[in-house]
PDB file of N, CA and C in Angstrom:
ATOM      1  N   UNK A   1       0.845  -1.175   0.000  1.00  0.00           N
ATOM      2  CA  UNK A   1       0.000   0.000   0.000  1.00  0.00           C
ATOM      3  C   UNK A   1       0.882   1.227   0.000  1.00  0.00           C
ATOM      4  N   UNK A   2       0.396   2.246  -0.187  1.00  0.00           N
ATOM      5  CA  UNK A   2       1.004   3.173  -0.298  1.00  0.00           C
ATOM      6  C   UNK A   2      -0.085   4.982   0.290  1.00  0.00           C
ATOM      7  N   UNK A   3       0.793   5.655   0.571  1.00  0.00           N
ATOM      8  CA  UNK A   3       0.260   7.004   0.732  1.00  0.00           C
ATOM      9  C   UNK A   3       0.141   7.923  -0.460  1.00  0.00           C
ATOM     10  N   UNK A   4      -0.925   7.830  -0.660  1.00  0.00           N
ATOM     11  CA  UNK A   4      -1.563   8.561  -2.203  1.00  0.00           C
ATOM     12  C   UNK A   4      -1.250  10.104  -1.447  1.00  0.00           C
ATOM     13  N   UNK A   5      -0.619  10.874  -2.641  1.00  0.00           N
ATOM     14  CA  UNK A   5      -0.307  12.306  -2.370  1.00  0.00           C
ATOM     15  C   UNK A   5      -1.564  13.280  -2.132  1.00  0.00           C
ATOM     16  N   UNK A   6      -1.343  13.923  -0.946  1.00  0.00           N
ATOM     17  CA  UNK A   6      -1.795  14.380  -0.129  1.00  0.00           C
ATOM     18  C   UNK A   6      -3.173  15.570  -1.385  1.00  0.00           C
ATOM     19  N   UNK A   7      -2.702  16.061  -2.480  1.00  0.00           N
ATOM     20  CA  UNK A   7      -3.839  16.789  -3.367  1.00  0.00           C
ATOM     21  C   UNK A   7      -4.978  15.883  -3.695  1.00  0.00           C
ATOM     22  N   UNK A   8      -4.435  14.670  -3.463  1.00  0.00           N
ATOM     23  CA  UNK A   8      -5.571  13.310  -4.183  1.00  0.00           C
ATOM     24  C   UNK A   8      -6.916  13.271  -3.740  1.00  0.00           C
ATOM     25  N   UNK A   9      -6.295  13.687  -1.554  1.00  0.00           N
ATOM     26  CA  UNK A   9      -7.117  13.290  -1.043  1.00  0.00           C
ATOM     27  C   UNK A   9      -8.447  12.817  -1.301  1.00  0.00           C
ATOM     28  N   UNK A  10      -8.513  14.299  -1.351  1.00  0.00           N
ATOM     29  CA  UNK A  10     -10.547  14.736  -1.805  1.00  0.00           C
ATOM     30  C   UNK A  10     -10.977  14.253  -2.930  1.00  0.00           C
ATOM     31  N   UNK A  11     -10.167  13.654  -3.685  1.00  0.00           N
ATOM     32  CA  UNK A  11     -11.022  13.047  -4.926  1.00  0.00           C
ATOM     33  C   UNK A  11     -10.729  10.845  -5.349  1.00  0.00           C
ATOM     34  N   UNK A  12     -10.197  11.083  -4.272  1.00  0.00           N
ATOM     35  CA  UNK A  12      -9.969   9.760  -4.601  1.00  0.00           C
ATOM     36  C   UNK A  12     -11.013   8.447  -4.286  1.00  0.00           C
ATOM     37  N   UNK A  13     -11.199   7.861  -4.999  1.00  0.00           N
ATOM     38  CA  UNK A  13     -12.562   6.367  -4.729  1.00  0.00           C
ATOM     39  C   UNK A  13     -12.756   6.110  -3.472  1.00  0.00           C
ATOM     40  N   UNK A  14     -13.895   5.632  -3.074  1.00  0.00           N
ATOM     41  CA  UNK A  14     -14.362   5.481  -1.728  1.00  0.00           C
ATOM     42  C   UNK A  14     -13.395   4.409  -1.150  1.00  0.00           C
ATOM     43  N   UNK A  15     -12.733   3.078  -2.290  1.00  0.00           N
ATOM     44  CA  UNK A  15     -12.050   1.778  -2.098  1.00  0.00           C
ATOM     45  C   UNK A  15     -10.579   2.643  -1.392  1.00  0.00           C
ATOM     46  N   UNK A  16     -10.396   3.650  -2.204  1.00  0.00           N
ATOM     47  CA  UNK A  16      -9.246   3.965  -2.094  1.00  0.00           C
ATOM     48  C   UNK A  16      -8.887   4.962  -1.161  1.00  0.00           C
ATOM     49  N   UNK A  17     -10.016   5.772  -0.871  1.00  0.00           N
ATOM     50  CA  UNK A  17     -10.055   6.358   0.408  1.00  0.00           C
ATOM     51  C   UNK A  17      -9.891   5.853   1.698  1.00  0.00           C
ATOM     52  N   UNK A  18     -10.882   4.446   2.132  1.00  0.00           N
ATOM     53  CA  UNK A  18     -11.115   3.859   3.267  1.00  0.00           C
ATOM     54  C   UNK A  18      -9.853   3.010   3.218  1.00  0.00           C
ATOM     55  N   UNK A  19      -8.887   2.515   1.751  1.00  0.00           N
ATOM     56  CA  UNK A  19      -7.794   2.033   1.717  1.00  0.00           C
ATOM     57  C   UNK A  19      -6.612   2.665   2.828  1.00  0.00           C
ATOM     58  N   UNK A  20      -6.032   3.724   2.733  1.00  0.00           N
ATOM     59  CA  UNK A  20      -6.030   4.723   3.226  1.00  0.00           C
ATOM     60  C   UNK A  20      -6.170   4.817   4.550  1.00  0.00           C
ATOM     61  N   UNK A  21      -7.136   4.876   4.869  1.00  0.00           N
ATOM     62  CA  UNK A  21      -6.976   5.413   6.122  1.00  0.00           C
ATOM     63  C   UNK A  21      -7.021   3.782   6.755  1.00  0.00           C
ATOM     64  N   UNK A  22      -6.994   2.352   6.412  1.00  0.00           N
ATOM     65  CA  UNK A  22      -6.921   1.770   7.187  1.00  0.00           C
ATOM     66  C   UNK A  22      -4.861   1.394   7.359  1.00  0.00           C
ATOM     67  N   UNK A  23      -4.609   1.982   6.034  1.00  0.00           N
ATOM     68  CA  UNK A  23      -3.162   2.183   6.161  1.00  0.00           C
ATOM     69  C   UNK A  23      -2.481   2.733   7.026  1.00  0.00           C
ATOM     70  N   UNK A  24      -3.051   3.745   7.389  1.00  0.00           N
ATOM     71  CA  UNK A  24      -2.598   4.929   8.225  1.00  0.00           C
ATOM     72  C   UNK A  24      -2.508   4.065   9.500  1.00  0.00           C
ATOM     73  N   UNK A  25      -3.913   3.739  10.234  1.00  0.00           N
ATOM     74  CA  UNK A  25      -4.097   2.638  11.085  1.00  0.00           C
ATOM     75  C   UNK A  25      -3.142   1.884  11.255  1.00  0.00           C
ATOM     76  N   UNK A  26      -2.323   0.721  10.125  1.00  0.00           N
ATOM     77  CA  UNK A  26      -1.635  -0.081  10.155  1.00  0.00           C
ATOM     78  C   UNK A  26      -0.420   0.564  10.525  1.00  0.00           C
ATOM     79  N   UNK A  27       0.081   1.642   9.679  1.00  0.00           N
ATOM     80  CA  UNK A  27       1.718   2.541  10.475  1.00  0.00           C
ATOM     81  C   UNK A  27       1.878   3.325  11.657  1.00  0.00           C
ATOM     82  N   UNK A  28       0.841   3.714  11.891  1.00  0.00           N
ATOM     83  CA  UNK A  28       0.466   4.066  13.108  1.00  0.00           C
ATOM     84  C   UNK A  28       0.494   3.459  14.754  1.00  0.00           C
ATOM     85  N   UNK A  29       0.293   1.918  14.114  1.00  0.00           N
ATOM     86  CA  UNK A  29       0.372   0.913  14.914  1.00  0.00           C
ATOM     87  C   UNK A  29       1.390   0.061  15.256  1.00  0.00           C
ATOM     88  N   UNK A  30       1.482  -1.426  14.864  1.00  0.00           N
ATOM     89  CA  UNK A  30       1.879  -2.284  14.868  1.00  0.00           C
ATOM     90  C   UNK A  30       3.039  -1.835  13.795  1.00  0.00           C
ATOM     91  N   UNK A  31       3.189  -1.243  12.468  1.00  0.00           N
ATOM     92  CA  UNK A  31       3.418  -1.049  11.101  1.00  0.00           C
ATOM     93  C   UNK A  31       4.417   0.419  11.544  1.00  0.00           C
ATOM     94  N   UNK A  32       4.580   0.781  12.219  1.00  0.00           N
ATOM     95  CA  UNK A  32       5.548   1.867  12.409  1.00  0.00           C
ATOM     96  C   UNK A  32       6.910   1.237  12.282  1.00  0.00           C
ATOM     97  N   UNK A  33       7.866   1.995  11.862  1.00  0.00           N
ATOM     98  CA  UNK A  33       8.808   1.078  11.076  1.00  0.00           C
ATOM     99  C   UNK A  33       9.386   0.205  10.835  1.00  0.00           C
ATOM    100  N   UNK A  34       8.449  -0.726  10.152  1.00  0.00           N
ATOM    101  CA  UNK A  34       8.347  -1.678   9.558  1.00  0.00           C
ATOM    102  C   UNK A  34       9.015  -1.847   8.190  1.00  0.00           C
ATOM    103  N   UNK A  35      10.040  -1.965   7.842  1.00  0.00           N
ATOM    104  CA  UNK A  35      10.171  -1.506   6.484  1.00  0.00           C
ATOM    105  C   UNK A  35       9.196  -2.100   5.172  1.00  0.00           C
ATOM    106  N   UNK A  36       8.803  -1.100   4.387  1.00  0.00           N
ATOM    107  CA  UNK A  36       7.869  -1.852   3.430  1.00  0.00           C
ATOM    108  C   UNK A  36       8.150  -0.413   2.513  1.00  0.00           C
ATOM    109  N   UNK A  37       8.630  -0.786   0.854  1.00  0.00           N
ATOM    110  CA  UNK A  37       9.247  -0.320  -0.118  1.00  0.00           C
ATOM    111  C   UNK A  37       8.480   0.897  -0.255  1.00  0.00           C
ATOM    112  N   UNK A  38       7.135   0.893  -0.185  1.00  0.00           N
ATOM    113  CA  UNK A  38       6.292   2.026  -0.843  1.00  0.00           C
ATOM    114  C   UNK A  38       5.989   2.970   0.321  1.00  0.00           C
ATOM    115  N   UNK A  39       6.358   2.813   1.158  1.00  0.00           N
ATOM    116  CA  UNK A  39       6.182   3.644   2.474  1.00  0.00           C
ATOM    117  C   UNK A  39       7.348   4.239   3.608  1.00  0.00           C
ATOM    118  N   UNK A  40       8.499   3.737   2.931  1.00  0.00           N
ATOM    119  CA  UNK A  40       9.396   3.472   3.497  1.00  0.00           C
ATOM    120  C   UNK A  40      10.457   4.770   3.902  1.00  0.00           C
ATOM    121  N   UNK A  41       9.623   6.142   3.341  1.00  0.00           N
ATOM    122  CA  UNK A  41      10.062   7.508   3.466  1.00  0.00           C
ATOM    123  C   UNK A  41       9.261   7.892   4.769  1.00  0.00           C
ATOM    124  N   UNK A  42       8.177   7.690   5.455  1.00  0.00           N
ATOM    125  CA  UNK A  42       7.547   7.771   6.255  1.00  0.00           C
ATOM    126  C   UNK A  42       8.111   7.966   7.381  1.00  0.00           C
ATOM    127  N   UNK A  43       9.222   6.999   7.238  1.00  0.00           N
ATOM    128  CA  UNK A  43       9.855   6.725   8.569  1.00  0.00           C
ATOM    129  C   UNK A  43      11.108   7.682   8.991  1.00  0.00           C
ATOM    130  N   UNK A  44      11.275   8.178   8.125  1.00  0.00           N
ATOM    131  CA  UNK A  44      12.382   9.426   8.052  1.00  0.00           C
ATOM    132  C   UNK A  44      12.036  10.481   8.091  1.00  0.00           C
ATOM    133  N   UNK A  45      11.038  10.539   8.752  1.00  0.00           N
ATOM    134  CA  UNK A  45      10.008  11.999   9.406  1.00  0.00           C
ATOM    135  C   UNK A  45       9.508  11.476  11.000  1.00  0.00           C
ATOM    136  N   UNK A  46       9.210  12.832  11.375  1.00  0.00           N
ATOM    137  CA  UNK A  46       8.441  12.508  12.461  1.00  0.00           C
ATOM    138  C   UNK A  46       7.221  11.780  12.600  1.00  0.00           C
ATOM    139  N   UNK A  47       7.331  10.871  13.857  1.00  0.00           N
ATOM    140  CA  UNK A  47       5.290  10.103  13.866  1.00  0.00           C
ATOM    141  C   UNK A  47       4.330  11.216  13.621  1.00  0.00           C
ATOM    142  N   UNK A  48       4.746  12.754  14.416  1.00  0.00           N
ATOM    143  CA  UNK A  48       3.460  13.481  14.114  1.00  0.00           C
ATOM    144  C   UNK A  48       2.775  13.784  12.277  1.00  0.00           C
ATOM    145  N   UNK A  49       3.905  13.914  11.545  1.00  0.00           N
ATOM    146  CA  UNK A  49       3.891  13.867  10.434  1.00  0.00           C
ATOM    147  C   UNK A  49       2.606  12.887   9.700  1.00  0.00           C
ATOM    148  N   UNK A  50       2.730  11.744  10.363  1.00  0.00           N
ATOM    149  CA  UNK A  50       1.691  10.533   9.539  1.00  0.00           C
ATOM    150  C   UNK A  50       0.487  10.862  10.243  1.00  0.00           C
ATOM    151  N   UNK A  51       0.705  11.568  11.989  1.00  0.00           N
ATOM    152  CA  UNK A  51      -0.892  11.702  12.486  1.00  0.00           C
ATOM    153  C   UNK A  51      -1.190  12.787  11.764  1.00  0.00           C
ATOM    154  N   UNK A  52      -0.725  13.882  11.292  1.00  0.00           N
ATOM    155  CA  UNK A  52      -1.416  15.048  10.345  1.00  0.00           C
ATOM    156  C   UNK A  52      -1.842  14.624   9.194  1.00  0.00           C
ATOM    157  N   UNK A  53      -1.215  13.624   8.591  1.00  0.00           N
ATOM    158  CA  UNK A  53      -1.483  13.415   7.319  1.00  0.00           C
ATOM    159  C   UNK A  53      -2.996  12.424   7.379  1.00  0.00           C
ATOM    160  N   UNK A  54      -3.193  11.612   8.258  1.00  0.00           N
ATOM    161  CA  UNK A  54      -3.981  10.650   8.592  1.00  0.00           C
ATOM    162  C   UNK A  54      -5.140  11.228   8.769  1.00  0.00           C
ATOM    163  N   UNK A  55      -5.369  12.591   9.754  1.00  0.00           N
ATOM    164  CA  UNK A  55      -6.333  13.578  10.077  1.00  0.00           C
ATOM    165  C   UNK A  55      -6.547  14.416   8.802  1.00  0.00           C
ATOM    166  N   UNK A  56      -5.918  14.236   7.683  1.00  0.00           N
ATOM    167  CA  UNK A  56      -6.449  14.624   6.137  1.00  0.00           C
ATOM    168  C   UNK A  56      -7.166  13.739   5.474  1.00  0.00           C
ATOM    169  N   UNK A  57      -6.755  12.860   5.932  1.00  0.00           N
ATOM    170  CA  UNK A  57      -7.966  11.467   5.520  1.00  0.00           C
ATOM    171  C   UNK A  57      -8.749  11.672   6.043  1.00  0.00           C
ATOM    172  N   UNK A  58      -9.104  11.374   7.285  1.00  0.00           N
ATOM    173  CA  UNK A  58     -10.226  11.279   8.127  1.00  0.00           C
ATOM    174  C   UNK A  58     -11.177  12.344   8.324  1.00  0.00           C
ATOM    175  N   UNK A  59     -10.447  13.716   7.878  1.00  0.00           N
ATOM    176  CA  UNK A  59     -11.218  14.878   7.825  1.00  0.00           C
ATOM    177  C   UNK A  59     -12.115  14.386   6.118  1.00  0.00           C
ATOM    178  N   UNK A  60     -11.396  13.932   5.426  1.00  0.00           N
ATOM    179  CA  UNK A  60     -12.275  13.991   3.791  1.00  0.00           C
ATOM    180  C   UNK A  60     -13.164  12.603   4.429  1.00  0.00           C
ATOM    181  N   UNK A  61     -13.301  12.274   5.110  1.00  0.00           N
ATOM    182  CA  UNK A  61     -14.061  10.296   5.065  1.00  0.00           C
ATOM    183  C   UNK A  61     -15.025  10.839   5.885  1.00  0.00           C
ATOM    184  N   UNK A  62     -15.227  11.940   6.988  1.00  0.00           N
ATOM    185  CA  UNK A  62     -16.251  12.816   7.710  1.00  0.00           C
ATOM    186  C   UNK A  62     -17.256  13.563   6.865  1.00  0.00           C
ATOM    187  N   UNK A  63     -16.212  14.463   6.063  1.00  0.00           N
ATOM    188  CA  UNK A  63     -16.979  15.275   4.854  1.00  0.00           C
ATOM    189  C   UNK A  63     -18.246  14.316   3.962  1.00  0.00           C
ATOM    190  N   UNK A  64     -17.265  12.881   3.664  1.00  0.00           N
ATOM    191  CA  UNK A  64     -17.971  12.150   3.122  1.00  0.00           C
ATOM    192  C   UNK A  64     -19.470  11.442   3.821  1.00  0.00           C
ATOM    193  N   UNK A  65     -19.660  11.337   5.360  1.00  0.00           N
ATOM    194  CA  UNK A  65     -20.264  10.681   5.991  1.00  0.00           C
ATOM    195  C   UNK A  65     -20.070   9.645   6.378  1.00  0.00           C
ATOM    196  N   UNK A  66     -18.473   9.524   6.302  1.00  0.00           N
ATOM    197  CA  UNK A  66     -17.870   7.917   7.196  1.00  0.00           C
ATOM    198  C   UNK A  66     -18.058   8.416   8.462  1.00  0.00           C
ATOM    199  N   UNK A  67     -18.289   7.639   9.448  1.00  0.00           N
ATOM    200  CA  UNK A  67     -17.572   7.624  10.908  1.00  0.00           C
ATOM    201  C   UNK A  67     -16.387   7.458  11.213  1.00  0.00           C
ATOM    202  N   UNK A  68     -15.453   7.485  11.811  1.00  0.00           N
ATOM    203  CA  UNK A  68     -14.367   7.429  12.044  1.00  0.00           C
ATOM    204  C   UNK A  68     -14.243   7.327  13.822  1.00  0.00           C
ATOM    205  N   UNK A  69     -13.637   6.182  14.287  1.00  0.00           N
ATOM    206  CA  UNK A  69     -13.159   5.712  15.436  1.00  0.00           C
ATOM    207  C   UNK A  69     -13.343   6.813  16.695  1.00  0.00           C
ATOM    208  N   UNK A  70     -13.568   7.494  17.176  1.00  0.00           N
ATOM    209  CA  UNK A  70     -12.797   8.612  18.027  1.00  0.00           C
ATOM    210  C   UNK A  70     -11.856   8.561  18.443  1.00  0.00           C
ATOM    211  N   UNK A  71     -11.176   7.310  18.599  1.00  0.00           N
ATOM    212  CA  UNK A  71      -9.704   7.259  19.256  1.00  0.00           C
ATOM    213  C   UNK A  71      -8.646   7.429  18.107  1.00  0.00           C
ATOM    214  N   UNK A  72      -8.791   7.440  17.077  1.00  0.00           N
ATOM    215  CA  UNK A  72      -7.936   7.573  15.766  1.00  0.00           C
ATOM    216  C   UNK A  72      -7.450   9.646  16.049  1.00  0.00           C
ATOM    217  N   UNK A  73      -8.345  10.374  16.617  1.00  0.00           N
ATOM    218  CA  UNK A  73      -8.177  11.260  16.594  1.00  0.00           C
ATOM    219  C   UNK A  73      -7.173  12.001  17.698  1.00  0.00           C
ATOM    220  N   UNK A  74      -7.145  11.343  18.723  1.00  0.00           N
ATOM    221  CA  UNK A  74      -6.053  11.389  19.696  1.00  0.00           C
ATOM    222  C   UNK A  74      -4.878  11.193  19.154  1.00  0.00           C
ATOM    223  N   UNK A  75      -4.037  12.245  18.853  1.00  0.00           N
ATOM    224  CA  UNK A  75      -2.939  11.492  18.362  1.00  0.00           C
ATOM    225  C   UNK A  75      -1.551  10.871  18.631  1.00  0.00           C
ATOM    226  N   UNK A  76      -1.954  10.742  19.547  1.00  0.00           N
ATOM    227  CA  UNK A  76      -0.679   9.603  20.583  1.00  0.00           C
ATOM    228  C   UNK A  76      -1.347   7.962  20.307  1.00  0.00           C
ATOM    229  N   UNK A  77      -2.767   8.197  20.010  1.00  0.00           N
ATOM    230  CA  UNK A  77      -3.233   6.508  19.886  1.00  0.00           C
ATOM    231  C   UNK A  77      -2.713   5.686  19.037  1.00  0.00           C
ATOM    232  N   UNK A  78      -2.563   4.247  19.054  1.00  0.00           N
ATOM    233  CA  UNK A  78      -1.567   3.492  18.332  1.00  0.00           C
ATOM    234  C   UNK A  78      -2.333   2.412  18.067  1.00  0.00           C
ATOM    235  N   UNK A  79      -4.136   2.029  18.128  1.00  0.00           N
ATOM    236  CA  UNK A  79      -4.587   1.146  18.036  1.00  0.00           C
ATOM    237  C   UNK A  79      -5.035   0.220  19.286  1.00  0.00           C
ATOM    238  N   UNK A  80      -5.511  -0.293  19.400  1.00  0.00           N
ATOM    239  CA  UNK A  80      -5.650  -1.774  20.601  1.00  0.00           C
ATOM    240  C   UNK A  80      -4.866  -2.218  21.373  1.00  0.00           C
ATOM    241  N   UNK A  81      -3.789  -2.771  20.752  1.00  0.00           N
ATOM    242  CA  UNK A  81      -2.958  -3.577  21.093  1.00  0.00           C
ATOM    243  C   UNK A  81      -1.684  -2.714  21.700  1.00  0.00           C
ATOM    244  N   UNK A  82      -1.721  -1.372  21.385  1.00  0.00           N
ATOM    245  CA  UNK A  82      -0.326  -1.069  21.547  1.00  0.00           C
ATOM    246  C   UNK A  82      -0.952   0.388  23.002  1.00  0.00           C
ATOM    247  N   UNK A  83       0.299   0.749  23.630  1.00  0.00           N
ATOM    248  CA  UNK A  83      -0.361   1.996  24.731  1.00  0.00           C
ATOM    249  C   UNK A  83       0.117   3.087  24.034  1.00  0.00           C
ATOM    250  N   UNK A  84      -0.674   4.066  24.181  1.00  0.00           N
ATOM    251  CA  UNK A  84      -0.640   5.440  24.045  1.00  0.00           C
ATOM    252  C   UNK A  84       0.695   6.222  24.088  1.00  0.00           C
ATOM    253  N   UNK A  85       1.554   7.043  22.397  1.00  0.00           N
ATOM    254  CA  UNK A  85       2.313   7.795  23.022  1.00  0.00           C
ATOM    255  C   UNK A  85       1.863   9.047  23.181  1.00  0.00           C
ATOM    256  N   UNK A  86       2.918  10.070  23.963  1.00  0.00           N
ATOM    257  CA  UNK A  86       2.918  11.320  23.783  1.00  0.00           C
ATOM    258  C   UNK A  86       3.231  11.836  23.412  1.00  0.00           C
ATOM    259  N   UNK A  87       2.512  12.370  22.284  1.00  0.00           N
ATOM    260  CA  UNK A  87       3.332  13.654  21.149  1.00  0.00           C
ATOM    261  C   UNK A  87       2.421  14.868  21.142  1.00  0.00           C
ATOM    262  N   UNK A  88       3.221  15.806  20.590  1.00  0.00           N
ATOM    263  CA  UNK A  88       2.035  17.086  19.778  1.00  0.00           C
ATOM    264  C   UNK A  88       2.358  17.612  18.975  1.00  0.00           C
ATOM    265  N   UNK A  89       1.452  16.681  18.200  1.00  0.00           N
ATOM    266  CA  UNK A  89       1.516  17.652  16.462  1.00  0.00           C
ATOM    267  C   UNK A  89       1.296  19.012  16.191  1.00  0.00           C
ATOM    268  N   UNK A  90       1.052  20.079  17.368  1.00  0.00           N
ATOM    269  CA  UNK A  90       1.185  21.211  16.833  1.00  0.00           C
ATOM    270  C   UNK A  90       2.603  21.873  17.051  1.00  0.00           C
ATOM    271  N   UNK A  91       3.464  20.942  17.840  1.00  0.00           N
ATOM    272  CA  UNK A  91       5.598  20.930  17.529  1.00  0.00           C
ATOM    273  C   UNK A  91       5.911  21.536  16.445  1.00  0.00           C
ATOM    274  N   UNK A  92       4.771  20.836  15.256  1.00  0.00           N
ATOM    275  CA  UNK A  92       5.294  20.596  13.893  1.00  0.00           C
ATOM    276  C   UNK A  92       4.369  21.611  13.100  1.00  0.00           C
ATOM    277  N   UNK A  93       5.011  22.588  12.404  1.00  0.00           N
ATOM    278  CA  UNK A  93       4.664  23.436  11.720  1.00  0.00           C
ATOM    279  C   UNK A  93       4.168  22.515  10.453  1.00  0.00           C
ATOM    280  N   UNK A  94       2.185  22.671  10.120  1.00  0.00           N
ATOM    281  CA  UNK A  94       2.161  22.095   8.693  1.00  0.00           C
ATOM    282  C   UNK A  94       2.742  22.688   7.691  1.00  0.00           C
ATOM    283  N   UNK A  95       3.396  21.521   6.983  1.00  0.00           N
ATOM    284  CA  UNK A  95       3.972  22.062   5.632  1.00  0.00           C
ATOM    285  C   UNK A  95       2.730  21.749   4.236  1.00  0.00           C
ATOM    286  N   UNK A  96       3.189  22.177   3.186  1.00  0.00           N
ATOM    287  CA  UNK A  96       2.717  21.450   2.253  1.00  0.00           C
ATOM    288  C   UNK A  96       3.055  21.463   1.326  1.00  0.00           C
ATOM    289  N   UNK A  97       3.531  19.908   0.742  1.00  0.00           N
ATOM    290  CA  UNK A  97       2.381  18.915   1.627  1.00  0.00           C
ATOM    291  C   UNK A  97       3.385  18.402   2.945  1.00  0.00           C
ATOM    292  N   UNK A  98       2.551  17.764   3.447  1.00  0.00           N
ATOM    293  CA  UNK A  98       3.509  17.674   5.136  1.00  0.00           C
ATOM    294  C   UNK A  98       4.972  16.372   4.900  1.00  0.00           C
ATOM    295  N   UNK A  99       4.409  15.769   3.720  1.00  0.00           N
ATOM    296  CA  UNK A  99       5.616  14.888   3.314  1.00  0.00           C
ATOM    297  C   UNK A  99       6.607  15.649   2.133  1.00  0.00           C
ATOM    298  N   UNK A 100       7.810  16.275   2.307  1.00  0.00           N
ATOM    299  CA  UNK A 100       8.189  16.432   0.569  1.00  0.00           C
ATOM    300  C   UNK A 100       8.400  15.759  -0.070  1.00  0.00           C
ATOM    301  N   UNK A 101       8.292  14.303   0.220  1.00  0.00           N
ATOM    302  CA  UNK A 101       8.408  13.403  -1.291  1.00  0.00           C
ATOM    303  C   UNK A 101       6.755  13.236  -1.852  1.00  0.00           C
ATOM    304  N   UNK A 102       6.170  14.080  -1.229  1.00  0.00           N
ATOM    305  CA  UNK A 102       4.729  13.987  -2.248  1.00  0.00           C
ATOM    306  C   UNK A 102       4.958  15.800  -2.899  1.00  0.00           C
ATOM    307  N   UNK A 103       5.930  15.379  -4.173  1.00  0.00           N
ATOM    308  CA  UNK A 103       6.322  16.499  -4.817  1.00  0.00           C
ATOM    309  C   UNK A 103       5.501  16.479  -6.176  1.00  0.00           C
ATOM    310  N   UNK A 104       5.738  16.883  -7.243  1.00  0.00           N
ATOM    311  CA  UNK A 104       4.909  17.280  -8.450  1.00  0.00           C
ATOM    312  C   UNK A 104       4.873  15.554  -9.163  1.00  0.00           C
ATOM    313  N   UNK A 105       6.163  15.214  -9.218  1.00  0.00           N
ATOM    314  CA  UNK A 105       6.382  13.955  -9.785  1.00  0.00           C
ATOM    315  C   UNK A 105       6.089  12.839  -9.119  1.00  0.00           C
ATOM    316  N   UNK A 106       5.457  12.861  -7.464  1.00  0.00           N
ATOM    317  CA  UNK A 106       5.098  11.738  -6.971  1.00  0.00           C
ATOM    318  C   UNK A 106       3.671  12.118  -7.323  1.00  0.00           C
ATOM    319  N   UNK A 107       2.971  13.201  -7.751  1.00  0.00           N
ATOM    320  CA  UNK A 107       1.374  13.836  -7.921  1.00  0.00           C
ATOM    321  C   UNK A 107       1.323  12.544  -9.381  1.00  0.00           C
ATOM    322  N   UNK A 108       2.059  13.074 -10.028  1.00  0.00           N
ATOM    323  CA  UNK A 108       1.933  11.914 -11.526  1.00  0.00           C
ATOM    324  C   UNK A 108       2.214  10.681 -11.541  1.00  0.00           C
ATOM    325  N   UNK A 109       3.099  10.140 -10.409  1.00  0.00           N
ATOM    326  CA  UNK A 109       3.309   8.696  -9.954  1.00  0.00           C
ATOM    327  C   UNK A 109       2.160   7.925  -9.327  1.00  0.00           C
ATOM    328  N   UNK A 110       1.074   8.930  -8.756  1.00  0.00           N
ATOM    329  CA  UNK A 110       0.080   8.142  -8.144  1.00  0.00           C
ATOM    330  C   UNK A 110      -1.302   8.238  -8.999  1.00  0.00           C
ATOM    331  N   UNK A 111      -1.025   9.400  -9.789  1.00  0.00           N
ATOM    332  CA  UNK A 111      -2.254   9.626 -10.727  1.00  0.00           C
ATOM    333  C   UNK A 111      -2.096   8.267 -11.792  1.00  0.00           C
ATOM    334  N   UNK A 112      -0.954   7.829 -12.482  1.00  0.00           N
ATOM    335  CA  UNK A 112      -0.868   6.745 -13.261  1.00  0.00           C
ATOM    336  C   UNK A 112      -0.659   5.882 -12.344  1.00  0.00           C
ATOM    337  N   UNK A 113      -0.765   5.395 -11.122  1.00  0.00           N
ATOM    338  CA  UNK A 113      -0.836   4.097 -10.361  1.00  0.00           C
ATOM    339  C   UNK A 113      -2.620   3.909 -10.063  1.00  0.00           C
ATOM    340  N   UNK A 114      -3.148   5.009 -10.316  1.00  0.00           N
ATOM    341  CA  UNK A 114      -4.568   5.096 -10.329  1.00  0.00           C
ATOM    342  C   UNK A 114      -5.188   4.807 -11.671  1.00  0.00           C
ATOM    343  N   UNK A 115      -4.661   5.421 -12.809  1.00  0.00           N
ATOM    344  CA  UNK A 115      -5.142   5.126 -14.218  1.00  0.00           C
ATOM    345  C   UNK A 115      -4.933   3.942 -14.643  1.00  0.00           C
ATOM    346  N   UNK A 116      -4.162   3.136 -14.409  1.00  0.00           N
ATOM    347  CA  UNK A 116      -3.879   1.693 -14.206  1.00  0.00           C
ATOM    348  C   UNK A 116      -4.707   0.891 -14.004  1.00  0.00           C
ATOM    349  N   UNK A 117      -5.258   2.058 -12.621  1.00  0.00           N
ATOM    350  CA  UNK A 117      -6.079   0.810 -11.968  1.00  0.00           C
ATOM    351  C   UNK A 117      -7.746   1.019 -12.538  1.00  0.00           C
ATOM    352  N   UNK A 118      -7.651   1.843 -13.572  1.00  0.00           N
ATOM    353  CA  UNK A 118      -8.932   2.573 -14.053  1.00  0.00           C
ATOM    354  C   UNK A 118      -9.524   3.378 -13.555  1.00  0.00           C
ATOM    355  N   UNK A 119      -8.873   3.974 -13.238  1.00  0.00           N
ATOM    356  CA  UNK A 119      -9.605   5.118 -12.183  1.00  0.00           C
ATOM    357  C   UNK A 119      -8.941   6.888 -12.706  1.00  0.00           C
ATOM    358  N   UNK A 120     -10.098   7.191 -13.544  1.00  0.00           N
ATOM    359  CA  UNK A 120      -9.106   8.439 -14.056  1.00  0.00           C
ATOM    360  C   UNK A 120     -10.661   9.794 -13.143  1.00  0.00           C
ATOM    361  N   UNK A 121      -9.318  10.372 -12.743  1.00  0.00           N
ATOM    362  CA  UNK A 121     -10.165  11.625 -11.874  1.00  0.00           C
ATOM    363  C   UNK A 121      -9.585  12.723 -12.894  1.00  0.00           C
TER     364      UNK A 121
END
């Protein structure tokens, strides 16, 4: 899986939306560095970094009329299984986009990993 660049958000398939944010879930969790090829810049940033980016999901899946967990929104939470850290993402000045490898050429790397998949926005 991978983190679709952050402009996508708002327009991307419901599959690929809820994809997404159960990703986030997974690195967030158990999946925090973990190495795995397509995600593997993630980890060379701060955790608050993935909870901002995650709360861009979850803000578009609200808009949409998903529910979303309440504990996903705490952002020290790590899931079930794991205890609570302490961070604060407002440390971190948002950038944008909050990752720089979601640059112009990762915008066209995910738009044709989407057209692929038939999915032209």
């Amino acid at each position: 899986m991978r983190l679709w660049h952050e402009a996508l958000i708002a327009v991307l398939p419901r599959q690929q939306l809820l994809g997404q944010h159960r990703e986030c879930c997974a690195l967030r969790g158990l999946g925090w560095n973990r190495p795995h090829a397509t995600v593997n810049y993630v980890f060379r940033h701060p955790y608050e970094y993935l909870v901002q980016y995650h709360g861009l999901v979850m803000d578009e899946m609200q808009v949409r009329g998903y529910r979303v967990a309440p504990e996903w929104r705490v952002p020290g939470y790590r899931g079930r299984r794991l205890e609570p850290i302490a961070i604060d993402p407002r440390q971190y000045s948002p950038t944008k986009p909050i990752y720089p490898e979601h640059d112009a050429r990762y915008l066209q790397e995910c738009r044709e990993n989407l057209r692929r998949k038939g999915i032209h926005l």
